[in-house]
N, C-alpha and C. Protein backbone atom coordinates (compact mmCIF):
# COMPACT_ATOMS: atom_id res chain seq x y z
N UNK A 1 7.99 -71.22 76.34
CA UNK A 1 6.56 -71.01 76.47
C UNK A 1 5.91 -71.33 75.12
N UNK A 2 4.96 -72.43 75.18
CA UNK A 2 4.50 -72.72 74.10
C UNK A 2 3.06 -71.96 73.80
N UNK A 3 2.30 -72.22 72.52
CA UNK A 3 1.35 -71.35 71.90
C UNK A 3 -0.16 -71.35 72.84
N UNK A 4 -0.06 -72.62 73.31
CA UNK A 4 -1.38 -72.97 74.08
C UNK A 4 -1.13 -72.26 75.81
N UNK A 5 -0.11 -72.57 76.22
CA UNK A 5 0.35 -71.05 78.20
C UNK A 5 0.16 -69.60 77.42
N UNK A 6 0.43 -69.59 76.08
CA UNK A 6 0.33 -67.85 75.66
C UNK A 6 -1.05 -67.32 75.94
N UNK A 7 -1.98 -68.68 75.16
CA UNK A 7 -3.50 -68.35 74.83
C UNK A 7 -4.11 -68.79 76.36
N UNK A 8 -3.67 -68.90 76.95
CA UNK A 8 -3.88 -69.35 78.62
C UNK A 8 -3.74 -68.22 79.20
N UNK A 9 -2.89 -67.21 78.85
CA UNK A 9 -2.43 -66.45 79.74
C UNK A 9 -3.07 -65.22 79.16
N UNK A 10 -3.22 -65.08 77.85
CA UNK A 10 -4.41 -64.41 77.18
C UNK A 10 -5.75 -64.15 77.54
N UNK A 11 -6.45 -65.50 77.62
CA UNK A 11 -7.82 -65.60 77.94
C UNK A 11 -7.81 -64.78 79.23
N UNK A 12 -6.61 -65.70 80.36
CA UNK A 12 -7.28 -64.99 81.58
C UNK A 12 -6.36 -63.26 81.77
N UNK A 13 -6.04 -63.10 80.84
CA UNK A 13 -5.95 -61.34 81.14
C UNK A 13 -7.02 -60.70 80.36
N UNK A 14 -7.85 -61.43 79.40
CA UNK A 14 -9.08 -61.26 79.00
C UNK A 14 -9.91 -61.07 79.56
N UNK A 15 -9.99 -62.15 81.03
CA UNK A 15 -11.01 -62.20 81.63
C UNK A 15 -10.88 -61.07 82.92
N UNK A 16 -9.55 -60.87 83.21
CA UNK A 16 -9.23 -60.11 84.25
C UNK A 16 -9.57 -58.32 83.84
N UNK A 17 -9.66 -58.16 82.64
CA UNK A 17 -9.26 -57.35 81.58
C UNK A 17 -11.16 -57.06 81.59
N UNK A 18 -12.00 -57.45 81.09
CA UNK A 18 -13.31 -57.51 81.31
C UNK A 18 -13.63 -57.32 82.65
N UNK A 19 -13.69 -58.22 83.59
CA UNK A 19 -13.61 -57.65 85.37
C UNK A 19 -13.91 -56.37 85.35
N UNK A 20 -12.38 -55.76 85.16
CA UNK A 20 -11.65 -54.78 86.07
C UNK A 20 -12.20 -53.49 85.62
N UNK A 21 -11.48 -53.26 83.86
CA UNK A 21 -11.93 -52.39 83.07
C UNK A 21 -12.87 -52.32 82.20
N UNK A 22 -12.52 -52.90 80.74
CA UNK A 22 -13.71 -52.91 80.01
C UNK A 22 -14.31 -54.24 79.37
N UNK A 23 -15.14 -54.43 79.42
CA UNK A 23 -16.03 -55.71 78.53
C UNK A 23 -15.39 -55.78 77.25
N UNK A 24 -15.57 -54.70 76.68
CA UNK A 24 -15.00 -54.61 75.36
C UNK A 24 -14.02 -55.46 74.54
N UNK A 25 -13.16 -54.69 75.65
CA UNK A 25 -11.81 -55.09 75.58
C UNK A 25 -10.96 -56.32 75.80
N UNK A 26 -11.62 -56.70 76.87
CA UNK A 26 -11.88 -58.32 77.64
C UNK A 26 -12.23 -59.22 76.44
N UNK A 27 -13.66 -59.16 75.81
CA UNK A 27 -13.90 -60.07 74.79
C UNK A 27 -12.86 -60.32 73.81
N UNK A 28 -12.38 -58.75 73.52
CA UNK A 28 -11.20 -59.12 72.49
C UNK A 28 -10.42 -59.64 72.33
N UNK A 29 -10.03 -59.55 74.05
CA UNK A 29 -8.38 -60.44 74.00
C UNK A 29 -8.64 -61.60 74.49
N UNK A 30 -9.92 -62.29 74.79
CA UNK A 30 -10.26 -63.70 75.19
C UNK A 30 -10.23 -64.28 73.41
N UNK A 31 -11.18 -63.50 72.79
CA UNK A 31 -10.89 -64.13 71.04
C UNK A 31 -9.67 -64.00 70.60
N UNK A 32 -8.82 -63.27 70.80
CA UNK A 32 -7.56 -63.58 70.05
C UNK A 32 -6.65 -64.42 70.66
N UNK A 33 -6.94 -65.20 72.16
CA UNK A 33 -6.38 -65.85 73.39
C UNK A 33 -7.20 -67.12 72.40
N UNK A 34 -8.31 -67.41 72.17
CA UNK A 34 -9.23 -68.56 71.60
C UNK A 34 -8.65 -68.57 70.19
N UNK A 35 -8.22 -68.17 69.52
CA UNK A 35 -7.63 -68.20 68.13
C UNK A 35 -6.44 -68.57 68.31
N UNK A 36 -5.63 -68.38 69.04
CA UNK A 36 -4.39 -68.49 69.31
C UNK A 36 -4.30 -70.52 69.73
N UNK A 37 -5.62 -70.58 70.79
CA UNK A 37 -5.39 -71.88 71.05
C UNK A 37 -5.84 -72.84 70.31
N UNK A 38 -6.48 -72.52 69.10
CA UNK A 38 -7.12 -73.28 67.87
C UNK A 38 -6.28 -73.32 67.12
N UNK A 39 -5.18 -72.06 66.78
CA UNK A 39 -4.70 -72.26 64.92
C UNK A 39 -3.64 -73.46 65.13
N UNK A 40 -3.06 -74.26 65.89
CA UNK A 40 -2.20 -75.55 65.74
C UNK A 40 -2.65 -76.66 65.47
N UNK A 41 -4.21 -76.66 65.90
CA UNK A 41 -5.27 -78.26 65.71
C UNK A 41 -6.07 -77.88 64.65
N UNK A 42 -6.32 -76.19 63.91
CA UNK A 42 -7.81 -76.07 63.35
C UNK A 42 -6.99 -76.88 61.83
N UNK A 43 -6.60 -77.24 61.19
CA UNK A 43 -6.15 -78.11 60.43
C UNK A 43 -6.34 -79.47 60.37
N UNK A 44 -6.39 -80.22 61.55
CA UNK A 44 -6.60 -81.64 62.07
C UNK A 44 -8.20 -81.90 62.23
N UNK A 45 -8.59 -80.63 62.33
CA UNK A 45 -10.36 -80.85 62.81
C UNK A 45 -11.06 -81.21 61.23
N UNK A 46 -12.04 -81.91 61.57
CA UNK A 46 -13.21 -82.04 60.40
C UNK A 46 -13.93 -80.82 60.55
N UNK A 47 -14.51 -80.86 59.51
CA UNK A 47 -14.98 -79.42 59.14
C UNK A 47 -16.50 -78.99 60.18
N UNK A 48 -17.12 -80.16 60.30
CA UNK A 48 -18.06 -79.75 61.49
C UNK A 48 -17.41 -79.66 62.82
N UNK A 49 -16.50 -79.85 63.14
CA UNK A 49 -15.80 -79.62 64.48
C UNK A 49 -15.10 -77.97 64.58
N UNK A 50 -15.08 -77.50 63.38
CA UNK A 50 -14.81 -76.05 63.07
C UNK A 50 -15.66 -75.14 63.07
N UNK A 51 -16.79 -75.45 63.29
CA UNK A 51 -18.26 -74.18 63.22
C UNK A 51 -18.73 -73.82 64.69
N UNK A 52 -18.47 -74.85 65.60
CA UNK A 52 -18.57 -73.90 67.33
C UNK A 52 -17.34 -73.05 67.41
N UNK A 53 -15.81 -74.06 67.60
CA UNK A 53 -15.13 -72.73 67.75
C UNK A 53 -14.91 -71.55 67.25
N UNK A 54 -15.30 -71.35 65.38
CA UNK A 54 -15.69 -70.22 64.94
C UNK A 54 -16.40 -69.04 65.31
N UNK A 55 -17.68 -70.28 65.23
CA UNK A 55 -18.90 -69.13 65.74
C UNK A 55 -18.93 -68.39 66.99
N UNK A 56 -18.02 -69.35 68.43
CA UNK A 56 -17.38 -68.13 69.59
C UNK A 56 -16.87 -67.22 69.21
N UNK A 57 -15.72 -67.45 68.31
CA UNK A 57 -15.05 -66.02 67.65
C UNK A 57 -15.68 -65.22 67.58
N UNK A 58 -16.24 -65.60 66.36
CA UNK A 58 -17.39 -64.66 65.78
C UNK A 58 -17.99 -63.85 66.85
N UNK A 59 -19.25 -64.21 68.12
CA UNK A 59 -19.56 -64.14 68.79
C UNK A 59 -18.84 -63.19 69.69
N UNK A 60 -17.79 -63.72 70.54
CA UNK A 60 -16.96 -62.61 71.28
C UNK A 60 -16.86 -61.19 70.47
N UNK A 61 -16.30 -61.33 69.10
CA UNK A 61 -15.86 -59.98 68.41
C UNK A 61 -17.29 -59.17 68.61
N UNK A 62 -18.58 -59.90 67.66
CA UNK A 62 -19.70 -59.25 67.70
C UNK A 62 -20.46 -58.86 69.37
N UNK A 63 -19.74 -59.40 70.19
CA UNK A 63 -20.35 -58.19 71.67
C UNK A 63 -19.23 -57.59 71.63
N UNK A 64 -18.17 -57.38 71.28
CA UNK A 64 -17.28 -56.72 71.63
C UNK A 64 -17.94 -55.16 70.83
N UNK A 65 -18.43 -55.09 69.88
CA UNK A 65 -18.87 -54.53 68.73
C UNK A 65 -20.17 -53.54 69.30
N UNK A 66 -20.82 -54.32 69.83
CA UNK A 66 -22.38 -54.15 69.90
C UNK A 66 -22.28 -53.26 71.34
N UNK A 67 -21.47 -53.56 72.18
CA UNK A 67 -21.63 -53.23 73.65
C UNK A 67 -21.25 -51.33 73.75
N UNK A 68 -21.70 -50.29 74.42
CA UNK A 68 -21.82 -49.40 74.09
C UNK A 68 -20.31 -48.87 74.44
N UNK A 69 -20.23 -47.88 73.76
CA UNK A 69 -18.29 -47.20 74.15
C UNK A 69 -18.87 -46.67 75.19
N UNK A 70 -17.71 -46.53 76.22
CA UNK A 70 -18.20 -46.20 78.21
C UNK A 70 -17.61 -46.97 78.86
């Protein structure tokens, strides 16, 4: 099983994970599922090709953050 079926299988227990139980929690493990499928290419990218997939990061963590505990 390579790094990119991990972050596949990540996202969508992220997403299943958000669904079911919590948003929160969901966002989190979709960003660390999205990090996972970036860190083998984020080396190969030009540096403007690095500021969307960041800024999702970014993004997911900060609702993960913002959204109320409940």
């Amino acid at each position: 099983m390579n790094i990119k079926q991990i972050s596949y299988a990540l996202a969508l227990s992220g997403v299943l994970t958000g669904a079911l139980l919590s948003v929160r929690i969901g966002a989190l493990i979709i960003a660390v599922g999205f990090i996972l499928f970036l860190s083998p290419d984020i080396r190969s990218m030009r540096p403007i090709q690095k500021v969307i997939p960041i800024a999702l990061v970014i993004a997911l963590i900060a609702i993960a953050l913002a959204l109320p505990r409940g």
